[in-house]
Protein backbone atom coordinates (compact mmCIF):
# COMPACT_ATOMS: atom_id res chain seq x y z
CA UNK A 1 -37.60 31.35 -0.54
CA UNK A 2 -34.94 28.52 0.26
CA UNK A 3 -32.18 30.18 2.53
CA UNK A 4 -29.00 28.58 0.87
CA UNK A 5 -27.08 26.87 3.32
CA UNK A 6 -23.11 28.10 3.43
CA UNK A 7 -20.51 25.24 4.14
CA UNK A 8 -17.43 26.40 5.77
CA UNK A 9 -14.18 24.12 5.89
CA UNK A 10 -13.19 26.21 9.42
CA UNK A 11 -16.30 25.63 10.68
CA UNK A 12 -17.25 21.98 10.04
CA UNK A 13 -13.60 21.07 10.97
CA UNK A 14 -13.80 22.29 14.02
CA UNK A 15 -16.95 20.64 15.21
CA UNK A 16 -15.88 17.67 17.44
CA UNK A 17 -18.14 15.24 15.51
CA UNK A 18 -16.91 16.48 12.00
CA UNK A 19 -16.11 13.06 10.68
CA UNK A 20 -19.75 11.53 11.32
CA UNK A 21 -20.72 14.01 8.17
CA UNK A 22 -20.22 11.75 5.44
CA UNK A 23 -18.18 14.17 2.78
CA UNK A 24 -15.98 15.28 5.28
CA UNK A 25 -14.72 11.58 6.14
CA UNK A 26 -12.91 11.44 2.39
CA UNK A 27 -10.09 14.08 4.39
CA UNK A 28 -9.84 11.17 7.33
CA UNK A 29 -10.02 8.63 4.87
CA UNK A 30 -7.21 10.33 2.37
CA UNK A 31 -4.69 11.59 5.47
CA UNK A 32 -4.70 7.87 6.39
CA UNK A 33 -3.53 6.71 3.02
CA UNK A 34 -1.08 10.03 2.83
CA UNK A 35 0.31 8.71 6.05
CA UNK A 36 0.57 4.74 5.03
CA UNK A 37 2.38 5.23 1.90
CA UNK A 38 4.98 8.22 3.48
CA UNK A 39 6.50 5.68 5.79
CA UNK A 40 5.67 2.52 4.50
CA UNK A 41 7.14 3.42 1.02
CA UNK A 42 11.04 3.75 2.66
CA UNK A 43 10.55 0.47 4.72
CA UNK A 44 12.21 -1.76 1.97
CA UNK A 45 10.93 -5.43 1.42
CA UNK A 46 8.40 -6.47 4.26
CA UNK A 47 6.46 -9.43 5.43
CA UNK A 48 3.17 -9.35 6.99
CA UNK A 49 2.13 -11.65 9.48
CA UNK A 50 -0.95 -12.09 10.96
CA UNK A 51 -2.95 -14.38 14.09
CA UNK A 52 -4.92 -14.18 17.11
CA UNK A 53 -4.66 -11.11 19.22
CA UNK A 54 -5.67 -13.58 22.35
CA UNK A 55 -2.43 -15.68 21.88
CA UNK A 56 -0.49 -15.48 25.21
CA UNK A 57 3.02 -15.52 25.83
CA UNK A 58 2.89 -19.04 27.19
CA UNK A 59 1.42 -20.70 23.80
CA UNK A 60 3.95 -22.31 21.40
CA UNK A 61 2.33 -20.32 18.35
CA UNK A 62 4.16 -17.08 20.27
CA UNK A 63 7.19 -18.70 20.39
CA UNK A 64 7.18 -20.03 16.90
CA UNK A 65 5.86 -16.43 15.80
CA UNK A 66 8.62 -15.05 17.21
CA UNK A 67 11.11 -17.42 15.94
CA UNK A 68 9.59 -16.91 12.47
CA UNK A 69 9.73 -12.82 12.37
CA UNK A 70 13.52 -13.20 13.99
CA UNK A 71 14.64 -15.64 10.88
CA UNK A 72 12.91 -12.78 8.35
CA UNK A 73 14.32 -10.26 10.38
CA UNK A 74 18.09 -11.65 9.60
CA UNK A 75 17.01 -12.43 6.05
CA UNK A 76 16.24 -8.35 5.88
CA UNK A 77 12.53 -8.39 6.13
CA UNK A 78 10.72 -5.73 7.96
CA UNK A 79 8.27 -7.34 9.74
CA UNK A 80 4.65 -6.15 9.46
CA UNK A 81 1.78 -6.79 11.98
CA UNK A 82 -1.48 -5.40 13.18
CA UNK A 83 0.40 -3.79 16.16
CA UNK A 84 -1.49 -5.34 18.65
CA UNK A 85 -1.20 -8.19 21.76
CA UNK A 86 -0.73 -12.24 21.16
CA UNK A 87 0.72 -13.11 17.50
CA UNK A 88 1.57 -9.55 16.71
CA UNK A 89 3.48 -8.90 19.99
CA UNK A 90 5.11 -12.15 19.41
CA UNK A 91 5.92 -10.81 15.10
CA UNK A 92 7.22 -7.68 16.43
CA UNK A 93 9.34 -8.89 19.74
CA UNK A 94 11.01 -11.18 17.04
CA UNK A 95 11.86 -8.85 14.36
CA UNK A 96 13.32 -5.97 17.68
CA UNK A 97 15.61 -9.04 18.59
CA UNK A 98 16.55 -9.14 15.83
CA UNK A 99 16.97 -5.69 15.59
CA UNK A 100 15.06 -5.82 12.02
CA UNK A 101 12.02 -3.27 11.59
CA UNK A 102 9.38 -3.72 13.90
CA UNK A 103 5.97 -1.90 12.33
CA UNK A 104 2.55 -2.03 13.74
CA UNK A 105 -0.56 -1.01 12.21
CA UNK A 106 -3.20 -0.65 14.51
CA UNK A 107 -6.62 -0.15 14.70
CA UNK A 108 -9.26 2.12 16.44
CA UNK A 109 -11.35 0.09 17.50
CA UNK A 110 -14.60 0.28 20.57
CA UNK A 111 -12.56 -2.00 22.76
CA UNK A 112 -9.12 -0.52 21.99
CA UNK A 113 -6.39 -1.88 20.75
CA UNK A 114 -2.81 -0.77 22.67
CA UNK A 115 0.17 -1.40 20.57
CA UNK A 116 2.59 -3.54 22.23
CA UNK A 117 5.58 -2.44 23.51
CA UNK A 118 7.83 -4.22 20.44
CA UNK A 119 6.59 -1.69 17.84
CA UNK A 120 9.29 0.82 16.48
CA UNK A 121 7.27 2.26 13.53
CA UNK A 122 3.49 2.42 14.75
CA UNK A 123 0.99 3.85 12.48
CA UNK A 124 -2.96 4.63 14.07
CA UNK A 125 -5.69 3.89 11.73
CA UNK A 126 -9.64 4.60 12.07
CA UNK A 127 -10.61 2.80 8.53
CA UNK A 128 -10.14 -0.99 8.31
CA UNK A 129 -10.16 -1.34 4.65
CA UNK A 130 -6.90 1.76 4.64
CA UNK A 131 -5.34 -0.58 6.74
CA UNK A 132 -5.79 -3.65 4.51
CA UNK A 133 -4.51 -1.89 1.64
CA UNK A 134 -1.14 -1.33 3.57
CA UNK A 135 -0.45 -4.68 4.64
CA UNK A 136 -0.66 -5.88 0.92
CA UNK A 137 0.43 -3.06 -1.01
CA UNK A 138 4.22 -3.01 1.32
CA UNK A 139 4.38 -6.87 1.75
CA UNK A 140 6.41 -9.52 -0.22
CA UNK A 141 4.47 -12.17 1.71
CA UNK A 142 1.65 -13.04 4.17
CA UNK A 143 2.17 -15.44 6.90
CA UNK A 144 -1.59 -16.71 8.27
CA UNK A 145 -0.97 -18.11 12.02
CA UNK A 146 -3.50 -19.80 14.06
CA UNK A 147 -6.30 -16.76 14.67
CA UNK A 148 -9.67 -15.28 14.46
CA UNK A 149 -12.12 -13.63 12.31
CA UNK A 150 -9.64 -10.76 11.39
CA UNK A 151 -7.27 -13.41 10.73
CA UNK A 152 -9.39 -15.48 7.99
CA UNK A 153 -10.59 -11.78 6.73
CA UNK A 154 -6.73 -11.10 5.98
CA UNK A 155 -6.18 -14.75 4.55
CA UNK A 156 -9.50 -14.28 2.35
CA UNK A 157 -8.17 -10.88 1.22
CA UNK A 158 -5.34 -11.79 -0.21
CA UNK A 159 -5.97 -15.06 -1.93
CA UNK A 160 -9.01 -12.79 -3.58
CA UNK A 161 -7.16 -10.50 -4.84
CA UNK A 162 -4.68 -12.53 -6.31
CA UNK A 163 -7.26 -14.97 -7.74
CA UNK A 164 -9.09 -11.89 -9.45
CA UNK A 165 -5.47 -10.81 -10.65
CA UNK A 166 -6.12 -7.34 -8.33
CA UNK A 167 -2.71 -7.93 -7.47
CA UNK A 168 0.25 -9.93 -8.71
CA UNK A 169 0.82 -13.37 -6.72
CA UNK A 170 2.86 -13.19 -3.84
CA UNK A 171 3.91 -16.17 -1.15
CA UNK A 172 0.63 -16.43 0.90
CA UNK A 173 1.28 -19.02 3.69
CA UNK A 174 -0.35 -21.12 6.08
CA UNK A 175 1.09 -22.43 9.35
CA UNK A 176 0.22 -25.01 11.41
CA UNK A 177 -1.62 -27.83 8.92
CA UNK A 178 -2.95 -28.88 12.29
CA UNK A 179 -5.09 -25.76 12.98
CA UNK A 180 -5.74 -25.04 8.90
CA UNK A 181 -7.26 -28.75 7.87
CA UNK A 182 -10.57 -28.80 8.37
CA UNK A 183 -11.50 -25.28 6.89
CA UNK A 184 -9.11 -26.49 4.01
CA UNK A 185 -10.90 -30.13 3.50
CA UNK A 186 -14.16 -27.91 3.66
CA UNK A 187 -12.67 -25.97 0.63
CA UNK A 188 -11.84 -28.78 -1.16
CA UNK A 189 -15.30 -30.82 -0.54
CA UNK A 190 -17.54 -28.20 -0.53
CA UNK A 191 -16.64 -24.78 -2.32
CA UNK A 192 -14.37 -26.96 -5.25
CA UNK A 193 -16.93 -29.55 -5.46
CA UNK A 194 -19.86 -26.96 -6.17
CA UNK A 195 -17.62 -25.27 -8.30
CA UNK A 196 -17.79 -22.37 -6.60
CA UNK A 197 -13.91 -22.29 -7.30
CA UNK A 198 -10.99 -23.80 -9.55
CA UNK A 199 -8.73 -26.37 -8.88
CA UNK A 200 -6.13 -23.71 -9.11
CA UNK A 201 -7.64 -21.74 -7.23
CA UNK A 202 -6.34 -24.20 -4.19
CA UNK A 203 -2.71 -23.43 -5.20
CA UNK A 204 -2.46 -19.80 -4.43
CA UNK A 205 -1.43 -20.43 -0.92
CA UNK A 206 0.81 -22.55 1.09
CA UNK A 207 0.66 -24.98 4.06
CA UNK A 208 4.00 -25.28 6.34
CA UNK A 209 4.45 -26.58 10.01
CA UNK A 210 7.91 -24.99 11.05
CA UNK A 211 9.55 -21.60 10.72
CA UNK A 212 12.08 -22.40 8.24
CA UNK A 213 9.72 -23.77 5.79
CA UNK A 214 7.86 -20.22 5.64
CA UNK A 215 11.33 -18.74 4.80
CA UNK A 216 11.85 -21.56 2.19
CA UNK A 217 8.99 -21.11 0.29
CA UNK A 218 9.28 -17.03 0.35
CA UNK A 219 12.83 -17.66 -0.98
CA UNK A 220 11.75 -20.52 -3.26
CA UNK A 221 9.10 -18.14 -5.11
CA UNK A 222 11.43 -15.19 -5.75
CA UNK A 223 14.32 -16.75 -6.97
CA UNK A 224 12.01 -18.30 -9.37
CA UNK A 225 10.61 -15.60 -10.47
């Protein structure tokens, strides 16, 4: 005879390693969601802006970052970023300048991520793809700044989901043409010209050079809508 085996909530949740047991991760995974929309629902209009966590305070894209989240900041955009060092220290030390709303979602990750010191409203998050859903569901536009892998997974997010019509279109901008060319001439010769994707495909995001622009075209798309 089978001995049934007896689950206990008490129990299992009070096991250090609870969350390696595969059921039990749907709590973590829903308390992190509970969490992101409680305070990121009273926030008001946002922009999230992303970039390299290795850019340091003496690199121009810092300054321009900063420049950039001050100028939403006074247009009365909180300012969104992965919480972290280099671009997103630079997003939020803008936005607490301008003494706009500084919020940092950041990440658990094996090489930790500390949030920098310019976050006001920090939120903690073990599950990348919870995070993801909070920088697009509470944003009115993404700004892409010279970065990384985690900064072309962002770009490639959003541009997906708006091309699949997951999500309604929203300003998604590029800065620096300098740094974006290449892997946007490889779009155009290689993905468009396999027909891999449309033409219009190539119009769901925007290329700038200079802080004001960004805040033009953000402006520029809602008053037309």
């Amino acid at each position: 005879m089978v001995k049934k085996k007896i689950y206990r909530l008490d129990d299992l949740i009070n096991k250090e390693d609870f969350t390696r047991e595969d059921p039990w991760r749907v709590f973590r995974i829903m308390s992190e969601f509970v969490d992101g929309f409680e305070v990121l629902s009273k926030i008001g209009k946002a922009v999230s802006i992303f970039g390299s966590s290795r850019t340091n305070p003496g690199n121009k894209y810092y300054k321009l970052t900063e420049e950039l989240a001050w100028l939403f900041s006074k247009e009365g955009y909180a300012v969104i970023t992965g919480g972290g060092p280099g671009i997103m220290e630079a997003a939020n030390k803008g936005a607490k300048r301008a003494k706009g709303q500084s919020i940092g979602l950041n990440i658990q990750i094996p090489n930790e991520q500390k949030s920098n010191k310019y976050v006001d409203i920090l939120l903690n998050f073990r599950y990348f793809f919870v995070r993801k859903v909070m920088f697009v569901k509470y944003a009115k536009a993404f700004v892409i700044l010279p970065g990384g892998y985690g900064t072309l997974d962002e770009f490639f997010e959003a541009i997906n989901l708006i091309q699949t019509e997951r999500i309604l279109k929203f300003p998604v901008i590029l800065f620096n043409s300098r740094y974006w060319e290449r892997l946007l001439a490889w779009l155009r010769k290689v993905v468009l010209k396999h027909g891999n994707i449309s033409k219009s495909d190539l119009d769901i995001f925007t290329l700038v050079d200079k802080p004001k622009e960004v805040i033009d075209v953000v402006k520029k798309f809602y008053r037309e809508r």
